[in-house]
PDB file of N, CA and C in Angstrom:
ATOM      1  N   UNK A   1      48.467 -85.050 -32.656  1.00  0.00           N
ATOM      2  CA  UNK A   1      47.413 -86.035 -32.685  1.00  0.00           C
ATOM      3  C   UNK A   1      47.951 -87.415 -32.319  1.00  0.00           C
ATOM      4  N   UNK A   2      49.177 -87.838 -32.626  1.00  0.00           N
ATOM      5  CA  UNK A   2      50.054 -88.927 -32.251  1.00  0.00           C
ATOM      6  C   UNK A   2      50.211 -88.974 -31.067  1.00  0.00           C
ATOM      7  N   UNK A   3      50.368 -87.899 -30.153  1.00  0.00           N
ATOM      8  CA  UNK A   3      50.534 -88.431 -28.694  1.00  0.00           C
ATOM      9  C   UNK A   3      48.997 -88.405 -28.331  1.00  0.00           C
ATOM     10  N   UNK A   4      48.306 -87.607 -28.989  1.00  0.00           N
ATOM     11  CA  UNK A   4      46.933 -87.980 -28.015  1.00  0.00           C
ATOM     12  C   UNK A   4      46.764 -89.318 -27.999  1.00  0.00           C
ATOM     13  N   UNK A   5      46.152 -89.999 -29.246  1.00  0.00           N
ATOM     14  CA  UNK A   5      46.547 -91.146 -29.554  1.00  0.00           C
ATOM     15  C   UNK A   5      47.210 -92.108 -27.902  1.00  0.00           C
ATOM     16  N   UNK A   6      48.656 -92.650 -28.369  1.00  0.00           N
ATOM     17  CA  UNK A   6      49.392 -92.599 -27.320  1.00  0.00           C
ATOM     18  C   UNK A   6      49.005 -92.385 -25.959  1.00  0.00           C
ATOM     19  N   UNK A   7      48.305 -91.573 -25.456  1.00  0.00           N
ATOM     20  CA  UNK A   7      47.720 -91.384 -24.093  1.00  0.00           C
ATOM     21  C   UNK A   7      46.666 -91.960 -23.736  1.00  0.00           C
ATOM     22  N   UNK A   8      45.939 -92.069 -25.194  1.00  0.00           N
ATOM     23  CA  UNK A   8      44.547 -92.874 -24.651  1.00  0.00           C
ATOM     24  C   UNK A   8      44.663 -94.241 -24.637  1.00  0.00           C
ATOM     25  N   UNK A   9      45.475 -94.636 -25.354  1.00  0.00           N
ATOM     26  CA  UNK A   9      45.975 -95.930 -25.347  1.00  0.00           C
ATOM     27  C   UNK A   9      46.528 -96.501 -23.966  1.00  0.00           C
ATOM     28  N   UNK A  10      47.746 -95.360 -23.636  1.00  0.00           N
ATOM     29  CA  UNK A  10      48.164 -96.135 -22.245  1.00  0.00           C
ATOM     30  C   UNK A  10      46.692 -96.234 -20.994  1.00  0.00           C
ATOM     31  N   UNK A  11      45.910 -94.713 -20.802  1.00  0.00           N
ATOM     32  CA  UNK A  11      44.741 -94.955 -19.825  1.00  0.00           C
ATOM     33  C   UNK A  11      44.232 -96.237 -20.330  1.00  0.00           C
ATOM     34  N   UNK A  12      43.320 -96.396 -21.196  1.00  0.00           N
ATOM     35  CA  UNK A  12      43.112 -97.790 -21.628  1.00  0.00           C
ATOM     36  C   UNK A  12      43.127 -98.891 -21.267  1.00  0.00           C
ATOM     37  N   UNK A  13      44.758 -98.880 -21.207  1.00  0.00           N
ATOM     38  CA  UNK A  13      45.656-100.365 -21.052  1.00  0.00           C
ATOM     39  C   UNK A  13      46.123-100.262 -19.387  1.00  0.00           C
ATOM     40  N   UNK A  14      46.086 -99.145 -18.797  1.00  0.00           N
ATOM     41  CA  UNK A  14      45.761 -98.822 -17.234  1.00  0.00           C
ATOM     42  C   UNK A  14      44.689 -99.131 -16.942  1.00  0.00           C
ATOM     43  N   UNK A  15      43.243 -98.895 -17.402  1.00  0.00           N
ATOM     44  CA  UNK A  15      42.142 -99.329 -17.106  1.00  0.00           C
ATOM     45  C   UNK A  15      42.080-100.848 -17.271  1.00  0.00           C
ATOM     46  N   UNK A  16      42.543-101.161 -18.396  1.00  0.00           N
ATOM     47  CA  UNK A  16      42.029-102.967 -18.442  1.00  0.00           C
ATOM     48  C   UNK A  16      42.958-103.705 -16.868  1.00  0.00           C
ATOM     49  N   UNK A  17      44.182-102.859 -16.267  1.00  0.00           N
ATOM     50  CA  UNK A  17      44.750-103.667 -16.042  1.00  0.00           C
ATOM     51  C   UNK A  17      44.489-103.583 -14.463  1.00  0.00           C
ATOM     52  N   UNK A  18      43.989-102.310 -14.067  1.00  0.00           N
ATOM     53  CA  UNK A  18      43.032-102.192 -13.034  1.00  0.00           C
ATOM     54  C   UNK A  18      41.873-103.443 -13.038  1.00  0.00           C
ATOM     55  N   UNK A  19      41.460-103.289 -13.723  1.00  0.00           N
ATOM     56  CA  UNK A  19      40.149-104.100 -13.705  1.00  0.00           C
ATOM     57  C   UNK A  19      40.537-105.671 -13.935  1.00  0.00           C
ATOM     58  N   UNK A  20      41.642-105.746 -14.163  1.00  0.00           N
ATOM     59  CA  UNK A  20      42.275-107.170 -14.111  1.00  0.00           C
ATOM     60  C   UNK A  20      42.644-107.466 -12.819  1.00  0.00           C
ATOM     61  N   UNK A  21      42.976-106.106 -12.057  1.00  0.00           N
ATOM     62  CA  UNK A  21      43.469-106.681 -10.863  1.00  0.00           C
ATOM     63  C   UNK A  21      42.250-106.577  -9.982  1.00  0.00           C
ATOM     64  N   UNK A  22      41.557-105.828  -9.622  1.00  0.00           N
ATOM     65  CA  UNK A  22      40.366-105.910  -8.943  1.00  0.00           C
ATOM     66  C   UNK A  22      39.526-107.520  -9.421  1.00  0.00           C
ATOM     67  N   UNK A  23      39.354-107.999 -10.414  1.00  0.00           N
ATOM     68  CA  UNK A  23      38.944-109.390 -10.268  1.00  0.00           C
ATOM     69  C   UNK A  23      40.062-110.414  -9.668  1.00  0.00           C
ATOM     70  N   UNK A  24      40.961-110.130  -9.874  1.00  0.00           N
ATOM     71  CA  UNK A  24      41.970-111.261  -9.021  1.00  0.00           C
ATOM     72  C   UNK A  24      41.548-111.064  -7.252  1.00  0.00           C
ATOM     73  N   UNK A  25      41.782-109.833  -7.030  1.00  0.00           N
ATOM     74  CA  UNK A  25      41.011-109.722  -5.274  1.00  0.00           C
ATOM     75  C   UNK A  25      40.127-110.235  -4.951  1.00  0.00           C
ATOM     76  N   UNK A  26      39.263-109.798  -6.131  1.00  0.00           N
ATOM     77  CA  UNK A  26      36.985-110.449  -5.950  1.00  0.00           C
ATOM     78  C   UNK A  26      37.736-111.753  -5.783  1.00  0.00           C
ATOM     79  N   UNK A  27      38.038-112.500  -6.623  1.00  0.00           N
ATOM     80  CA  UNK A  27      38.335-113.963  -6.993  1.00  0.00           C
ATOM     81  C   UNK A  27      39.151-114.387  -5.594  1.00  0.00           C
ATOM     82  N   UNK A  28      39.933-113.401  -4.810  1.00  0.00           N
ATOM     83  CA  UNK A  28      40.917-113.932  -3.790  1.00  0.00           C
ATOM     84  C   UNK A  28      39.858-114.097  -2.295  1.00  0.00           C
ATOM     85  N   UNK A  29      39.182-112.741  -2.386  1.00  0.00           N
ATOM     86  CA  UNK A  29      38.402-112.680  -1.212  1.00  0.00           C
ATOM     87  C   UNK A  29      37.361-113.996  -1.212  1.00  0.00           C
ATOM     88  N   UNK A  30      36.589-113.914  -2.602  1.00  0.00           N
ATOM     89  CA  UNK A  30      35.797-115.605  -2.390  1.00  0.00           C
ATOM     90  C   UNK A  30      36.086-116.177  -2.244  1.00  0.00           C
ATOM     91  N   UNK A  31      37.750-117.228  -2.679  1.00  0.00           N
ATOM     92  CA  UNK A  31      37.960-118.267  -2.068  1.00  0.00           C
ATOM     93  C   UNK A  31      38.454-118.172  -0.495  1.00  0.00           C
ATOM     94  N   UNK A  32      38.814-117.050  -0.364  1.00  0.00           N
ATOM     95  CA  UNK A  32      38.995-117.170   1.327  1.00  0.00           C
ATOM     96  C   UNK A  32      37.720-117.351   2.169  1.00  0.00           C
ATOM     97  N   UNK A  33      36.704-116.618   1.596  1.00  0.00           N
ATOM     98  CA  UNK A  33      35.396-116.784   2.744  1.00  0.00           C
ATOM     99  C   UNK A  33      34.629-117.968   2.685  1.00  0.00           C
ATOM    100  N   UNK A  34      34.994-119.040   1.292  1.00  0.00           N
ATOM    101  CA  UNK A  34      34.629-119.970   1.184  1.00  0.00           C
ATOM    102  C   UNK A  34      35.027-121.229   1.945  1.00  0.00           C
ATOM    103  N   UNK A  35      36.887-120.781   1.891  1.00  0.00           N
ATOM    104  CA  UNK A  35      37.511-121.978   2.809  1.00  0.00           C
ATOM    105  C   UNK A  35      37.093-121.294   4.208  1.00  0.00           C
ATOM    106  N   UNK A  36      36.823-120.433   4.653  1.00  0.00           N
ATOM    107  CA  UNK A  36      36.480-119.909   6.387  1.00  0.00           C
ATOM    108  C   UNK A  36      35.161-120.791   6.296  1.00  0.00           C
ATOM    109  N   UNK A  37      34.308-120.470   5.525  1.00  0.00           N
ATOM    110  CA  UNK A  37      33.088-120.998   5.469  1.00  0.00           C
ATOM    111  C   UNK A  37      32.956-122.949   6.189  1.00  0.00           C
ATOM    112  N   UNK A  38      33.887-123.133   5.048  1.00  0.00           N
ATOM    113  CA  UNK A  38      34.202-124.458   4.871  1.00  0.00           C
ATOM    114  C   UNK A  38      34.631-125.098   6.113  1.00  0.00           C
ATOM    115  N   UNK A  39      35.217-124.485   6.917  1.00  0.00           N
ATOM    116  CA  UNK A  39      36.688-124.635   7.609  1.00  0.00           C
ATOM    117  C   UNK A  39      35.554-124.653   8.934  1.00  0.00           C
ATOM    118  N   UNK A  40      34.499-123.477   9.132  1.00  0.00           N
ATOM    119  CA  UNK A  40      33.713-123.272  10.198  1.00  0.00           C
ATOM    120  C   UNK A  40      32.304-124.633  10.590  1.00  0.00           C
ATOM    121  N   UNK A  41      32.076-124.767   9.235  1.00  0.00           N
ATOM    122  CA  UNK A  41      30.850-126.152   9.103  1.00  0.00           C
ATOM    123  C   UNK A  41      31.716-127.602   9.357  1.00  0.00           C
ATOM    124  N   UNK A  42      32.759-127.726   9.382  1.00  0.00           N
ATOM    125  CA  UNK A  42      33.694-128.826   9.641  1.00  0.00           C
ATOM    126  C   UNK A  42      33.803-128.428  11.535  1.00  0.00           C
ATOM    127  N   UNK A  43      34.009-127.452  11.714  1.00  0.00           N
ATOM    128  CA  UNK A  43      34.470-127.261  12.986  1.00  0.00           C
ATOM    129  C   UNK A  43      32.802-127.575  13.687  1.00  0.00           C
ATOM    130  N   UNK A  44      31.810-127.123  13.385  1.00  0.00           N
ATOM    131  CA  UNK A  44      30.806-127.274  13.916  1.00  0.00           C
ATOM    132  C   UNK A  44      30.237-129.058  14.062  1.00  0.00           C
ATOM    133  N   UNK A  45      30.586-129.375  12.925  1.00  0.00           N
ATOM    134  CA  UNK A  45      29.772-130.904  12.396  1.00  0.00           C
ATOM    135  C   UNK A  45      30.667-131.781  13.846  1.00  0.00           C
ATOM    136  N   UNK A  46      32.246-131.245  13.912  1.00  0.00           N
ATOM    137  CA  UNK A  46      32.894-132.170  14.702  1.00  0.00           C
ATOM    138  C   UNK A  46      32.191-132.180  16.662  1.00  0.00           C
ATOM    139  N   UNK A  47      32.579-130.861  16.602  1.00  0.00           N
ATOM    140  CA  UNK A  47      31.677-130.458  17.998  1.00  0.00           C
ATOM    141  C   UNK A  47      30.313-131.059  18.279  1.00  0.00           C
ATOM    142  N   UNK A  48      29.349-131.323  17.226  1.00  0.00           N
ATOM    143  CA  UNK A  48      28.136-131.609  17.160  1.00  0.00           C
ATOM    144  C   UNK A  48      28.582-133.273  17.371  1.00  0.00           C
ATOM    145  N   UNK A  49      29.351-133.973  16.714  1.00  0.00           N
ATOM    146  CA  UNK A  49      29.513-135.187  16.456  1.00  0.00           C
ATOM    147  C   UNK A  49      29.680-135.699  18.152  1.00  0.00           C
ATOM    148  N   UNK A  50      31.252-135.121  18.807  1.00  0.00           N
ATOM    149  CA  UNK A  50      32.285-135.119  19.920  1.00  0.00           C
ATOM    150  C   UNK A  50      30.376-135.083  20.947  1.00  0.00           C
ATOM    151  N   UNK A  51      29.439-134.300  20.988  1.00  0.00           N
ATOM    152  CA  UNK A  51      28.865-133.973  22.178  1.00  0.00           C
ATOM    153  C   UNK A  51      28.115-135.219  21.826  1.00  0.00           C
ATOM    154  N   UNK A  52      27.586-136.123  20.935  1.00  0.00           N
ATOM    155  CA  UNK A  52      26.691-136.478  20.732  1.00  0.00           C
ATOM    156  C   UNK A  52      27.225-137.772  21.032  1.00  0.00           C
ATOM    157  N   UNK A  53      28.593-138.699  21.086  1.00  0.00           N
ATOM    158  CA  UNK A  53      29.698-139.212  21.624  1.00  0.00           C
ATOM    159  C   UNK A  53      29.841-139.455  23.226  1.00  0.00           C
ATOM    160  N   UNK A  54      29.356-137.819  23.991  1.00  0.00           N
ATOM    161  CA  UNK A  54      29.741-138.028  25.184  1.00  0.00           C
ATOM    162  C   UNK A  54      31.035-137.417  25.311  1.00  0.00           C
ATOM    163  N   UNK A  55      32.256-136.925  24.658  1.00  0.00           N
ATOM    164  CA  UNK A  55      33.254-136.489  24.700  1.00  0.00           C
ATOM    165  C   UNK A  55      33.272-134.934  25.665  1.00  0.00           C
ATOM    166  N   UNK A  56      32.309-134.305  24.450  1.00  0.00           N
ATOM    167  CA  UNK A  56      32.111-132.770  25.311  1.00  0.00           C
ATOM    168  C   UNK A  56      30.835-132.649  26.230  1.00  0.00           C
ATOM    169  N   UNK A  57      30.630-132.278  27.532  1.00  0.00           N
ATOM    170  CA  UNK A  57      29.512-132.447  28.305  1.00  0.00           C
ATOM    171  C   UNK A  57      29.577-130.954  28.684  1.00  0.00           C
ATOM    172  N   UNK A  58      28.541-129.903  29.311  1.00  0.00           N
ATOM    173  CA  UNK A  58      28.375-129.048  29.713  1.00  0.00           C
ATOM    174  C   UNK A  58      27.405-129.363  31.421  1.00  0.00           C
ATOM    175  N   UNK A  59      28.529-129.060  32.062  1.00  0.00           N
ATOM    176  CA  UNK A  59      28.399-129.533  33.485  1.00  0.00           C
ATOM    177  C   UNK A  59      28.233-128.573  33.996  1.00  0.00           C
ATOM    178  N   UNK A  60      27.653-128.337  35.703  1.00  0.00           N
ATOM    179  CA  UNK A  60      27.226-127.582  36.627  1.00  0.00           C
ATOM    180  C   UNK A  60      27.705-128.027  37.595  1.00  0.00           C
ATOM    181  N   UNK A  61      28.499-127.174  38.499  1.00  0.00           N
ATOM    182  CA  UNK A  61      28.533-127.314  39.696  1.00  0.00           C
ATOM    183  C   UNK A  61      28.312-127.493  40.630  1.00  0.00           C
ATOM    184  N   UNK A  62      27.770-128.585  41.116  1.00  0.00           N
ATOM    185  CA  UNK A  62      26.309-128.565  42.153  1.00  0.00           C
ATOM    186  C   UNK A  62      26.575-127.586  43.520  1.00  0.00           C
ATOM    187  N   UNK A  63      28.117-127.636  43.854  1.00  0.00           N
ATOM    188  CA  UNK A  63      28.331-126.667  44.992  1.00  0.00           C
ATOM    189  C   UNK A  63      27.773-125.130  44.834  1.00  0.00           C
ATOM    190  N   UNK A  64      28.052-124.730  43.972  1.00  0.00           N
ATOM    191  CA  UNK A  64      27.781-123.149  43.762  1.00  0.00           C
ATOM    192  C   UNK A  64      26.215-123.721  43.185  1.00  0.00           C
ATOM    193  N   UNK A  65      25.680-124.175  42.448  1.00  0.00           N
ATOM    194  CA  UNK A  65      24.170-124.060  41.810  1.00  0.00           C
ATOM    195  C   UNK A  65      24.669-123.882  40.374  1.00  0.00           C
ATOM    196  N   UNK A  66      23.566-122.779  40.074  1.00  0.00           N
ATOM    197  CA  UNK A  66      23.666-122.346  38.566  1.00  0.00           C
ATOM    198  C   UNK A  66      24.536-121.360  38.528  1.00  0.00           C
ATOM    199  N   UNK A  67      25.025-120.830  39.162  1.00  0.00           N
ATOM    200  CA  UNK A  67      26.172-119.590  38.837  1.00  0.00           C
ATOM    201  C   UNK A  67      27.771-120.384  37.915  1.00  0.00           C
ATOM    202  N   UNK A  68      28.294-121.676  38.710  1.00  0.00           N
ATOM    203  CA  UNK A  68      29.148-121.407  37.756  1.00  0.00           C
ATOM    204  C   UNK A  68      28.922-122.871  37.028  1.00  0.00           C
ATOM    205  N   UNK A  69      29.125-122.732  35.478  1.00  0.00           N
ATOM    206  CA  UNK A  69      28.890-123.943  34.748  1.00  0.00           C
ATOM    207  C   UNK A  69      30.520-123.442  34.101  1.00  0.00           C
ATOM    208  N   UNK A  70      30.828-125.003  33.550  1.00  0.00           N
ATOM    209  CA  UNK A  70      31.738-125.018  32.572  1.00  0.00           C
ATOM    210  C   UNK A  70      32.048-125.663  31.714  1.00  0.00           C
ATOM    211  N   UNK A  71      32.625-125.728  31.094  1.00  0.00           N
ATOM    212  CA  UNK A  71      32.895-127.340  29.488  1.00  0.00           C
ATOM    213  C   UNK A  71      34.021-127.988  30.567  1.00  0.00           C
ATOM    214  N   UNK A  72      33.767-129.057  30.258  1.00  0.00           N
ATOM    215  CA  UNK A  72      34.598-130.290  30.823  1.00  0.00           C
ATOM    216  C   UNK A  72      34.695-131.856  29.798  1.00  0.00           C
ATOM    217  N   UNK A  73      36.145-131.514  29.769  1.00  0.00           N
ATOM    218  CA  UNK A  73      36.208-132.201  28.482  1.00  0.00           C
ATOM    219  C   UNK A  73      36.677-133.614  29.168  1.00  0.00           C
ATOM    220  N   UNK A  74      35.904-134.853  28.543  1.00  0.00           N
ATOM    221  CA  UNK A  74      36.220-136.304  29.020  1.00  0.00           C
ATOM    222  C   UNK A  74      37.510-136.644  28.786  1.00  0.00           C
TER     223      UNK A  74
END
């Protein structure tokens, strides 16, 4: 009865420690998609800012027409 004991104890203390580590991941993966998040609305706000500046223009080629366009950076 002592080792049963003993066995259920260690699953147990295997289970809590599973489940300790699976919240450290949850907890790892959110702050990563948060700083991507973060990291992506900064990258956008600047682009938005830079075109609105005049910096970034989206130009056309008048030789070819509409076939070839490209970013052309000031």
């Amino acid at each position: 009865m002592n080792t049963r004991v003993r066995i259920t104890h260690h699953r147990e203390n295997q289970n809590i420690h599973m489940e300790e580590e699976e919240d450290q991941v949850v907890e790892v993966v959110r702050d990563a998609s948060l700083l991507l998040a973060h990291a992506l609305f900064v990258c956008l706000f600047l682009c938005k800012r830079a075109r609105k500046e005049g910096l970034i223009g989206l130009h056309a080629d008048r030789r070819l027409g509409n076939q070839a366009s490209n970013f052309q950076l000031l």
